[in-house]
PDB file of N, CA and C in Angstrom:
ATOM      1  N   UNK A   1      55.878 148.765 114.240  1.00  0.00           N
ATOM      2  CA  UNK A   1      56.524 149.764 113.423  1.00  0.00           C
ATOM      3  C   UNK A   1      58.029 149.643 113.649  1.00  0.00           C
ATOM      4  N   UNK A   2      58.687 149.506 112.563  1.00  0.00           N
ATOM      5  CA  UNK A   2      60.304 149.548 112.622  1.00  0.00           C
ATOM      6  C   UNK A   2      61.240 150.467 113.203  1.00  0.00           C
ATOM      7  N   UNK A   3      61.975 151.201 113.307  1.00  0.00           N
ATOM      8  CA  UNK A   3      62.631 152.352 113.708  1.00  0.00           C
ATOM      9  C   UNK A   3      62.481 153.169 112.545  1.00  0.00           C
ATOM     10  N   UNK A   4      62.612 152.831 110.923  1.00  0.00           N
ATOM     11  CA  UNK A   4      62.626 153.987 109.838  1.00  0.00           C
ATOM     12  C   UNK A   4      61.091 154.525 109.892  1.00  0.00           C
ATOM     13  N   UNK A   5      60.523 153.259 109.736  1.00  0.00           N
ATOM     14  CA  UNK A   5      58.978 153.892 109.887  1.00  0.00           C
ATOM     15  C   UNK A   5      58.233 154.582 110.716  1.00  0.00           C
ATOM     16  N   UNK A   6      58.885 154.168 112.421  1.00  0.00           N
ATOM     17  CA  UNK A   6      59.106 155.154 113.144  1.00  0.00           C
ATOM     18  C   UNK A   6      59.381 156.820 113.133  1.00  0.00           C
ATOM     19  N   UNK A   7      60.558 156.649 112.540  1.00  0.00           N
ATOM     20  CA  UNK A   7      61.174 158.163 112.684  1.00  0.00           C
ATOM     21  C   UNK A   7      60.027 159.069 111.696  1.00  0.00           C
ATOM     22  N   UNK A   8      60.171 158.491 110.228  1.00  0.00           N
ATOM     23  CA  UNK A   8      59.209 159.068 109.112  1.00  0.00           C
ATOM     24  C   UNK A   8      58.107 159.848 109.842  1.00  0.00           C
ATOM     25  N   UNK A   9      57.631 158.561 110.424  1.00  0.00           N
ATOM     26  CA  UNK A   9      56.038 158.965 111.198  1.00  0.00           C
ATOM     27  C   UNK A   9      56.043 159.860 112.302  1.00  0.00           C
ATOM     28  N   UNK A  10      57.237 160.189 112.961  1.00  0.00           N
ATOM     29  CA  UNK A  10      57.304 160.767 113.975  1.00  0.00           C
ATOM     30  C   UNK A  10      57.633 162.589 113.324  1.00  0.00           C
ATOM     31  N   UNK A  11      58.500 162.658 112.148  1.00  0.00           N
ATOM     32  CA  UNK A  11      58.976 163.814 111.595  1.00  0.00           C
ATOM     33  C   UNK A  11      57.856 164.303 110.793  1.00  0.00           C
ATOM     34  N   UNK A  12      56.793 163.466 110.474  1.00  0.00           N
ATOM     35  CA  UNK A  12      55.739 163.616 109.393  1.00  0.00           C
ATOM     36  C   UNK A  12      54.414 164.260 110.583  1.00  0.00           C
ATOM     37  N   UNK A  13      54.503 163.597 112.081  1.00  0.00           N
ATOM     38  CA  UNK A  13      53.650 164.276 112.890  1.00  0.00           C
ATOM     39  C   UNK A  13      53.938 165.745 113.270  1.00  0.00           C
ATOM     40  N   UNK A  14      55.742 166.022 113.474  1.00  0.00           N
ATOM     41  CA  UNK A  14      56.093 167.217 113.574  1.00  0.00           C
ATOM     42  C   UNK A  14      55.571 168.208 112.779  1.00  0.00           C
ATOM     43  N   UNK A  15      55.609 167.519 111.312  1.00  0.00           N
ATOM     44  CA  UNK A  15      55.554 168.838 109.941  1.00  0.00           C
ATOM     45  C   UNK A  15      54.323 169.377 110.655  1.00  0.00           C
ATOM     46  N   UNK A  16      53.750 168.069 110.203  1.00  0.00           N
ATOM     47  CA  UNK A  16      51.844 168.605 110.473  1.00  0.00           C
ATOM     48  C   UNK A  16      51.717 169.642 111.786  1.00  0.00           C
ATOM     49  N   UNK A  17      52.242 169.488 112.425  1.00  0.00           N
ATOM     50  CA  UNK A  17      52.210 170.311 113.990  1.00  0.00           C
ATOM     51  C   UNK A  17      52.628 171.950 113.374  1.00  0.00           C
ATOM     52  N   UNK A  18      53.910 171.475 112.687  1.00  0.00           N
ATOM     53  CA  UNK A  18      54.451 172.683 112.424  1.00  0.00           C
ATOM     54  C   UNK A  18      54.134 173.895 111.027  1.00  0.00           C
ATOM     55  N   UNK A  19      53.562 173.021 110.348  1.00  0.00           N
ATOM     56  CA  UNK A  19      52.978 173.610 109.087  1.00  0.00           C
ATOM     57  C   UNK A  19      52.325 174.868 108.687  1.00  0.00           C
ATOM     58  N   UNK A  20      52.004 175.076 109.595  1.00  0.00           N
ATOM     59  CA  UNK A  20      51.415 176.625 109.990  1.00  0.00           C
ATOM     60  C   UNK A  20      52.531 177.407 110.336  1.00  0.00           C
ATOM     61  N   UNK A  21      53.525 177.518 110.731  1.00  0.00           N
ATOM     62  CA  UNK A  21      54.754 178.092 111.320  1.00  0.00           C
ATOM     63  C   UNK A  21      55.655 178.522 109.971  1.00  0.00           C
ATOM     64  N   UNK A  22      55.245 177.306 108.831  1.00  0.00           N
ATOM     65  CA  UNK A  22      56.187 177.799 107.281  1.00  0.00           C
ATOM     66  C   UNK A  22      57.798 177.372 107.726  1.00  0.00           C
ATOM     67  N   UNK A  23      57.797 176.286 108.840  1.00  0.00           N
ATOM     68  CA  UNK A  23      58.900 175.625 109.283  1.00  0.00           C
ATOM     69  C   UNK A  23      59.674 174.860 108.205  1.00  0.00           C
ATOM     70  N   UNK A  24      61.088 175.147 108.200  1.00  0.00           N
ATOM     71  CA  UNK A  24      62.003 174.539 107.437  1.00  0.00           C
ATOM     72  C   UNK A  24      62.387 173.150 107.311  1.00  0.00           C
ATOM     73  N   UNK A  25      62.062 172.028 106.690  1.00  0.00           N
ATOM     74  CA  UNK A  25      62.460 170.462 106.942  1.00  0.00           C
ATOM     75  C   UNK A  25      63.587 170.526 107.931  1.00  0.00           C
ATOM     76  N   UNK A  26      64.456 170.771 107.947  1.00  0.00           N
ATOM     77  CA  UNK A  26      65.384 171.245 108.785  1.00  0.00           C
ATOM     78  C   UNK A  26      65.293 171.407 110.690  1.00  0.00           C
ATOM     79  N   UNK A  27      64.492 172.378 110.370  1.00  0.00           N
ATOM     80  CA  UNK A  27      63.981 172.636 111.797  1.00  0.00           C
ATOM     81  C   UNK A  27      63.075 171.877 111.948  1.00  0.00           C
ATOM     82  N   UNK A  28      61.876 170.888 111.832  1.00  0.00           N
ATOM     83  CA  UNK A  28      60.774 169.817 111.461  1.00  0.00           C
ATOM     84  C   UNK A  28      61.958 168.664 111.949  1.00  0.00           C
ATOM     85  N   UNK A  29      62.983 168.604 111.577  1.00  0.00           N
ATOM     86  CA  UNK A  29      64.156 167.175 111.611  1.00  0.00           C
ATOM     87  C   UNK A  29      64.264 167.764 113.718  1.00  0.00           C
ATOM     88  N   UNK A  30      64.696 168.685 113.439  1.00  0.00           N
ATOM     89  CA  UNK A  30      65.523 169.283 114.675  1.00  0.00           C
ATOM     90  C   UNK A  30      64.023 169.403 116.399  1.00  0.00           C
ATOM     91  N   UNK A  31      63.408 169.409 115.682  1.00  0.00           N
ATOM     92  CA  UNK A  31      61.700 169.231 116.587  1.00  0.00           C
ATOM     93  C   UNK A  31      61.899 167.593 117.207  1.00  0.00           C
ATOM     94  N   UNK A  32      61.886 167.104 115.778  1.00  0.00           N
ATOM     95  CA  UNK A  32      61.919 165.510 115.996  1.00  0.00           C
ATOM     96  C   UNK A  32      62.691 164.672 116.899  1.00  0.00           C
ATOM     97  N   UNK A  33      64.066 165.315 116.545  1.00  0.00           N
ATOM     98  CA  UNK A  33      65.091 164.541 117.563  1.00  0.00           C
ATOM     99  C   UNK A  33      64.935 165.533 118.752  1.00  0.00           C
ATOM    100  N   UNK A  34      64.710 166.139 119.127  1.00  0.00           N
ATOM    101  CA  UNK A  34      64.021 166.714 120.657  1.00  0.00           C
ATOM    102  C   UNK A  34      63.157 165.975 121.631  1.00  0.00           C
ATOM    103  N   UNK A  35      61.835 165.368 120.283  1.00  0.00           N
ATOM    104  CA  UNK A  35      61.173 164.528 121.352  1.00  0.00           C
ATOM    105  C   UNK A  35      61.867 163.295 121.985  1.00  0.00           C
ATOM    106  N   UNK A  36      62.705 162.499 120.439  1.00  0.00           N
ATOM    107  CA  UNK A  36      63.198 161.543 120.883  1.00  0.00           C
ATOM    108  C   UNK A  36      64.108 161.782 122.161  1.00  0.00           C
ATOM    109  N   UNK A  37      64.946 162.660 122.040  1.00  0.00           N
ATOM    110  CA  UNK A  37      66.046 163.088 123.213  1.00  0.00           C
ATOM    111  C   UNK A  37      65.751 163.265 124.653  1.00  0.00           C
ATOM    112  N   UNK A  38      63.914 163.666 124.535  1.00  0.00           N
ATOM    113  CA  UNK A  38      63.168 163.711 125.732  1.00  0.00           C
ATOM    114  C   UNK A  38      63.010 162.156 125.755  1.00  0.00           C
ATOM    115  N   UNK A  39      62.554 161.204 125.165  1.00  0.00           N
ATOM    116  CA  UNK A  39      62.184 159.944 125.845  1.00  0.00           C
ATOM    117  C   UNK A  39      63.452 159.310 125.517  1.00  0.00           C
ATOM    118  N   UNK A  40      64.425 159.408 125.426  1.00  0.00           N
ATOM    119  CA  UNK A  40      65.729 158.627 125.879  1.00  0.00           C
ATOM    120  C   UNK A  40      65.852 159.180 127.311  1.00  0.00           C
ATOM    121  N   UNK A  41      66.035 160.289 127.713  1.00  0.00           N
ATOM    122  CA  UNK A  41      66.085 161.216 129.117  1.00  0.00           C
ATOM    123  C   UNK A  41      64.879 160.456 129.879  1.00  0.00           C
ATOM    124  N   UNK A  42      63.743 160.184 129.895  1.00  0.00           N
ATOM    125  CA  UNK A  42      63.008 159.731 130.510  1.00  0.00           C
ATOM    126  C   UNK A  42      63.247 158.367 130.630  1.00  0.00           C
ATOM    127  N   UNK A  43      63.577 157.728 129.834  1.00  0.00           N
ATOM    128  CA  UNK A  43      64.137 155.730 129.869  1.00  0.00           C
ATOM    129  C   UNK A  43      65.027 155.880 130.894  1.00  0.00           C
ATOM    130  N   UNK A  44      65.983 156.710 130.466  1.00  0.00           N
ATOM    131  CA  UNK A  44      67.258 156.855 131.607  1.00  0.00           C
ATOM    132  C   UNK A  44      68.041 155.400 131.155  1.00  0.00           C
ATOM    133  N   UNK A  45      68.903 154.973 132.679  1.00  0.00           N
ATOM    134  CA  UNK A  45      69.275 154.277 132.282  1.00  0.00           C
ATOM    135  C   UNK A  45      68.659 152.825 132.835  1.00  0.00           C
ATOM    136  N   UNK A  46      67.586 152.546 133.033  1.00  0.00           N
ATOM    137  CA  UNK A  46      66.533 151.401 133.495  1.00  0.00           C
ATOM    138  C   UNK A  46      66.842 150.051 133.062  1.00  0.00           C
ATOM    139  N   UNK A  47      67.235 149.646 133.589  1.00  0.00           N
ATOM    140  CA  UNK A  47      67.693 148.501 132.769  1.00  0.00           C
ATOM    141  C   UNK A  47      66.403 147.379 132.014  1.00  0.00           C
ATOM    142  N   UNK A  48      65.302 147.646 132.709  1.00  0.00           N
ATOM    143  CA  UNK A  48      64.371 146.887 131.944  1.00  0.00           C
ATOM    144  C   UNK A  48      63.509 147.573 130.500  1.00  0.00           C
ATOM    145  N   UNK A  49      63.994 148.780 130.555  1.00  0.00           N
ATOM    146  CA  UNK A  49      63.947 149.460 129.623  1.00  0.00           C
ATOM    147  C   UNK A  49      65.100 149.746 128.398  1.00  0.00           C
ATOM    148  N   UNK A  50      65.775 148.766 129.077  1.00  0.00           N
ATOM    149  CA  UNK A  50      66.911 148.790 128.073  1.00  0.00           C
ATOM    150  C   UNK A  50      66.423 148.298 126.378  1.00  0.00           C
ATOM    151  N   UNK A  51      65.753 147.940 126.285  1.00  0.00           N
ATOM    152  CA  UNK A  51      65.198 147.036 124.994  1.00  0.00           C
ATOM    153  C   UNK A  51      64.982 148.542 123.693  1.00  0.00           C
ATOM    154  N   UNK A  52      63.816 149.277 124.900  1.00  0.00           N
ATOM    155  CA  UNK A  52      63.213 150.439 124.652  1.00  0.00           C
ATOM    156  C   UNK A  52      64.226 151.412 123.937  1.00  0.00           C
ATOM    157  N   UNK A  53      65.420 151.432 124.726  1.00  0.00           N
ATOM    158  CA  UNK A  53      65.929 152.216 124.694  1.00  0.00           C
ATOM    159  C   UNK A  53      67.042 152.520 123.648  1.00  0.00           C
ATOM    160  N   UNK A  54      67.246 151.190 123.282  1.00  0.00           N
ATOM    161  CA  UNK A  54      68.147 150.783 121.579  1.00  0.00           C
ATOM    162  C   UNK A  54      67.079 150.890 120.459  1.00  0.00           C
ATOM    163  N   UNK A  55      65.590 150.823 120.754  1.00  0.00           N
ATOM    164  CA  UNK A  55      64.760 151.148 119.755  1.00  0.00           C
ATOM    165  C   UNK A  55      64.937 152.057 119.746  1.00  0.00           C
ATOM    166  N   UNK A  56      64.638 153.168 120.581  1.00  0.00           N
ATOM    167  CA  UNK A  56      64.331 154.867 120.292  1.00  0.00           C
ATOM    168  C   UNK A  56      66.340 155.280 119.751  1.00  0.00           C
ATOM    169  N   UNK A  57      66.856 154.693 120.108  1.00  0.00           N
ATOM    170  CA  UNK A  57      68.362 155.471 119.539  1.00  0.00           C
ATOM    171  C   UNK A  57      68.122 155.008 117.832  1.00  0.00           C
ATOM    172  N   UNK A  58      67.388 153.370 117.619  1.00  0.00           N
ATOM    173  CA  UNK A  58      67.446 153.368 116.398  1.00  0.00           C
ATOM    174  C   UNK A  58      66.797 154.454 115.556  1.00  0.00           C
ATOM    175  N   UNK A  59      65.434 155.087 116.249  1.00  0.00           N
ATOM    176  CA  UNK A  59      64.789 155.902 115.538  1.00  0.00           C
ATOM    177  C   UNK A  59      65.510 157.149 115.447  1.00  0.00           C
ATOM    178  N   UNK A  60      65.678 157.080 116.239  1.00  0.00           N
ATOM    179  CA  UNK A  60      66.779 159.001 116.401  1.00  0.00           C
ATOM    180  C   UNK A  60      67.644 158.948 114.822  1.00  0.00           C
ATOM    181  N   UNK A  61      68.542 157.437 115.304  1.00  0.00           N
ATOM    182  CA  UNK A  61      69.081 157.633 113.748  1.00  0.00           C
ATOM    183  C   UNK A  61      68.451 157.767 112.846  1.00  0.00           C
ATOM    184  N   UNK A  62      67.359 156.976 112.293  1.00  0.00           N
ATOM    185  CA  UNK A  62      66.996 157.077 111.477  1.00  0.00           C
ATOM    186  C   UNK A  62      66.369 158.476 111.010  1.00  0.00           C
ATOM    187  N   UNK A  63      65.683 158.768 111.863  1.00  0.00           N
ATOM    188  CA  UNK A  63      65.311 160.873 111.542  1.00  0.00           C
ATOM    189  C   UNK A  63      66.839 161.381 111.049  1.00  0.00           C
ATOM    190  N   UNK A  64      67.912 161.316 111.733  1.00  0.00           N
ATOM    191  CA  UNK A  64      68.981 161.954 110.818  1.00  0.00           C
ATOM    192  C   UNK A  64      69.308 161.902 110.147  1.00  0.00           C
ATOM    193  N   UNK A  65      68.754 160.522 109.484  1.00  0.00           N
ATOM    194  CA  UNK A  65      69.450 160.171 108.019  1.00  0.00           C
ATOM    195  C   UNK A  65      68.112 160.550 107.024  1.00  0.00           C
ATOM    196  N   UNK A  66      67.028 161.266 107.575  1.00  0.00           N
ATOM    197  CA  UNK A  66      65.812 162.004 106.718  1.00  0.00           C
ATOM    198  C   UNK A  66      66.439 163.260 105.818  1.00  0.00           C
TER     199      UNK A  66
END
């Protein structure tokens, strides 16, 4: 999975989570980059995880540009 297809899929698992709540795309975006923000925080700065870790920033972007 790419980073766009990533993010999609990751903001599209949020809705579903959140859908019951009558949550705003908005706040659904703002869920999303949370998790990501948690597994950048968990990569840290590892260097063998460094690979990992330019993927998940790619996805982050890409959710913001949803």
């Amino acid at each position: 999975m790419n980073p766009k297809e990533k993010a999609t899929w990751i903001v599209h698992q949020m809705y579903g989570a959140l859908f019951h709540t009558n949550a705003e795309p908005a706040h659904v975006k703002q869920c999303a980059l949370i998790a990501v923000d948690e597994i950048l925080v968990m990569i840290g700065g590892k260097w063998k995880l460094h690979e990992q870790r330019n993927i998940w920033n790619e996805v982050k972007k890409e959710i913001e540009k949803l």
